[in-house]
C-alpha atoms as a PDB file:
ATOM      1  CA  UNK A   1      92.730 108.315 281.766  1.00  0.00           C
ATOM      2  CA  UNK A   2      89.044 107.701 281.613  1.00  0.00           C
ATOM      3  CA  UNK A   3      88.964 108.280 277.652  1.00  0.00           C
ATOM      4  CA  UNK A   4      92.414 105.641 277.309  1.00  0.00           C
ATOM      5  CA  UNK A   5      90.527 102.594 279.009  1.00  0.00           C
ATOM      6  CA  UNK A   6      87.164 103.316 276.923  1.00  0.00           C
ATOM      7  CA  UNK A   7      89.046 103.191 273.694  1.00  0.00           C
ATOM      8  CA  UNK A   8      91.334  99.760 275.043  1.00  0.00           C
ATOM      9  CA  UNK A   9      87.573  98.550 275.794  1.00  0.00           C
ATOM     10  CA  UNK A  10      86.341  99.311 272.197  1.00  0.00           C
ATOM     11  CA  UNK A  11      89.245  97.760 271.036  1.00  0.00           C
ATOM     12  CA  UNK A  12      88.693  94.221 272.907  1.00  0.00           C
ATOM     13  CA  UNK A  13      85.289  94.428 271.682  1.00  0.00           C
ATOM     14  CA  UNK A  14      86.440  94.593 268.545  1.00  0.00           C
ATOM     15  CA  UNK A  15      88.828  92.324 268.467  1.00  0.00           C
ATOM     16  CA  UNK A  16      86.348  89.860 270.033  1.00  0.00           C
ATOM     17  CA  UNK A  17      83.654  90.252 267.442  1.00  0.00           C
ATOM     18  CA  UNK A  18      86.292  89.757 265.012  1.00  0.00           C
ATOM     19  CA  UNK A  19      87.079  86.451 266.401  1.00  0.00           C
ATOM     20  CA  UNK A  20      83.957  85.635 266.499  1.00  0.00           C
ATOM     21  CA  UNK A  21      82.952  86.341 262.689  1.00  0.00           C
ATOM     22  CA  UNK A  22      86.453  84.831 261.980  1.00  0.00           C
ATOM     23  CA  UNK A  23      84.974  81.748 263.642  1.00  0.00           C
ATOM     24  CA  UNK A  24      81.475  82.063 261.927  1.00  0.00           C
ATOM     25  CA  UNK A  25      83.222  82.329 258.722  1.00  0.00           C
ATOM     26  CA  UNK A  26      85.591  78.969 259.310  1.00  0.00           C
ATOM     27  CA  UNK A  27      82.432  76.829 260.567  1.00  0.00           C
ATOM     28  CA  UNK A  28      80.316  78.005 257.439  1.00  0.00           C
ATOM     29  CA  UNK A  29      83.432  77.141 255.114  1.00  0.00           C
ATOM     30  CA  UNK A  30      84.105  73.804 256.337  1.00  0.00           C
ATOM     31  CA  UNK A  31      80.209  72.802 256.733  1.00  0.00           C
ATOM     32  CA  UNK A  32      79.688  74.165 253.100  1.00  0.00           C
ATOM     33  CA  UNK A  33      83.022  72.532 251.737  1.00  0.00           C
ATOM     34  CA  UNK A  34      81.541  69.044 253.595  1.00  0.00           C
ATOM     35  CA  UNK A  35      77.855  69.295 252.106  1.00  0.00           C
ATOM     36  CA  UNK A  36      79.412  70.305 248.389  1.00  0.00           C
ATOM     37  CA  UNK A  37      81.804  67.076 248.683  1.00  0.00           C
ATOM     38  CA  UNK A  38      78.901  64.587 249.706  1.00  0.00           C
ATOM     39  CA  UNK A  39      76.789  66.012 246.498  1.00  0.00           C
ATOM     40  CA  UNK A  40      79.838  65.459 244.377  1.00  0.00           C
ATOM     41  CA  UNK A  41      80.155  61.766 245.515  1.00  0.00           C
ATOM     42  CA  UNK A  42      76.877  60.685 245.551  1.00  0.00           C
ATOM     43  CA  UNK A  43      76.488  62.766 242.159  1.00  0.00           C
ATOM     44  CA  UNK A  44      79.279  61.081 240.692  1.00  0.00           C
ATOM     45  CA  UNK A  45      77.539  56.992 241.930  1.00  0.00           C
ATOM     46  CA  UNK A  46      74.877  58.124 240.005  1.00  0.00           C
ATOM     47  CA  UNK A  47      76.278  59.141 236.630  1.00  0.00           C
ATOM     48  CA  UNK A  48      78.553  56.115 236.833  1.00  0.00           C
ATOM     49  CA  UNK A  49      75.450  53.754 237.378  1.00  0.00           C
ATOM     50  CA  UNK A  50      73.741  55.662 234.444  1.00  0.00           C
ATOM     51  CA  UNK A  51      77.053  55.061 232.318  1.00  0.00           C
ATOM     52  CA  UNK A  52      76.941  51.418 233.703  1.00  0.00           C
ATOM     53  CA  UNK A  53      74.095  50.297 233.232  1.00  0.00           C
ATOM     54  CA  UNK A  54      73.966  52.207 229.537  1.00  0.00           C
ATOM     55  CA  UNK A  55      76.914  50.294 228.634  1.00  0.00           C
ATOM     56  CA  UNK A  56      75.115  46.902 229.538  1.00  0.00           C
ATOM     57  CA  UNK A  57      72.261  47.634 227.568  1.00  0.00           C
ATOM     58  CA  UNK A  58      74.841  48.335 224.722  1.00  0.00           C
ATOM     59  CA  UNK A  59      76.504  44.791 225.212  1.00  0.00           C
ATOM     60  CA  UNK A  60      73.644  43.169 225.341  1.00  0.00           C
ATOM     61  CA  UNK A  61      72.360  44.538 222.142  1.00  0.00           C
ATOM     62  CA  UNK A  62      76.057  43.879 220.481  1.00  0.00           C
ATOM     63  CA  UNK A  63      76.105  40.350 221.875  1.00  0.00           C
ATOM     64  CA  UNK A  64      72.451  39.750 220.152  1.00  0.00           C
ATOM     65  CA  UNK A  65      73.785  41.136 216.519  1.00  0.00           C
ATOM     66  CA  UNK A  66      77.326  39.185 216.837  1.00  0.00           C
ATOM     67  CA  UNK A  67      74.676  35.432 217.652  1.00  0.00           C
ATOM     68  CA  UNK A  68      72.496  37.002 214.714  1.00  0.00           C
ATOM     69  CA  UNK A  69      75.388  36.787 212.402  1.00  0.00           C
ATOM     70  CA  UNK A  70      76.979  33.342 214.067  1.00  0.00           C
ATOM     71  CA  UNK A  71      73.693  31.558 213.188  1.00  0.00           C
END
């Protein structure tokens, strides 16, 4: 009898850490997932300003050759 509720009490242990790593596990995924998504965004502002303010400089430049040849 004694031996039966030791194991049932190893068992709920177990099944408690379990949760609780199951619960480490879905905190650590979402907070990674979160962090990795803000990077992307503010990653993906900055290329597009790059890109931006690249293709400005290259209108500008083509806008200055198409005056050249109008005058």
């Amino acid at each position: 009898m004694r031996k039966h509720y030791f194991v049932k009490k190893i068992i709920a242990y177990m099944l408690t850490l379990f949760l609780l790593l199951l619960t480490l596990l879905i905190i650590y995924t979402v907070s990674s997932y979160e962090i990795i998504a803000e990077e992307l965004r503010r990653d993906a502002s900055n290329y597009l300003q790059i890109v931006g303010n690249e293709m400005k400089g290259s209108i500008s430049r083509m806008d200055g050759v198409l005056q050249d040849l109008l005058l």
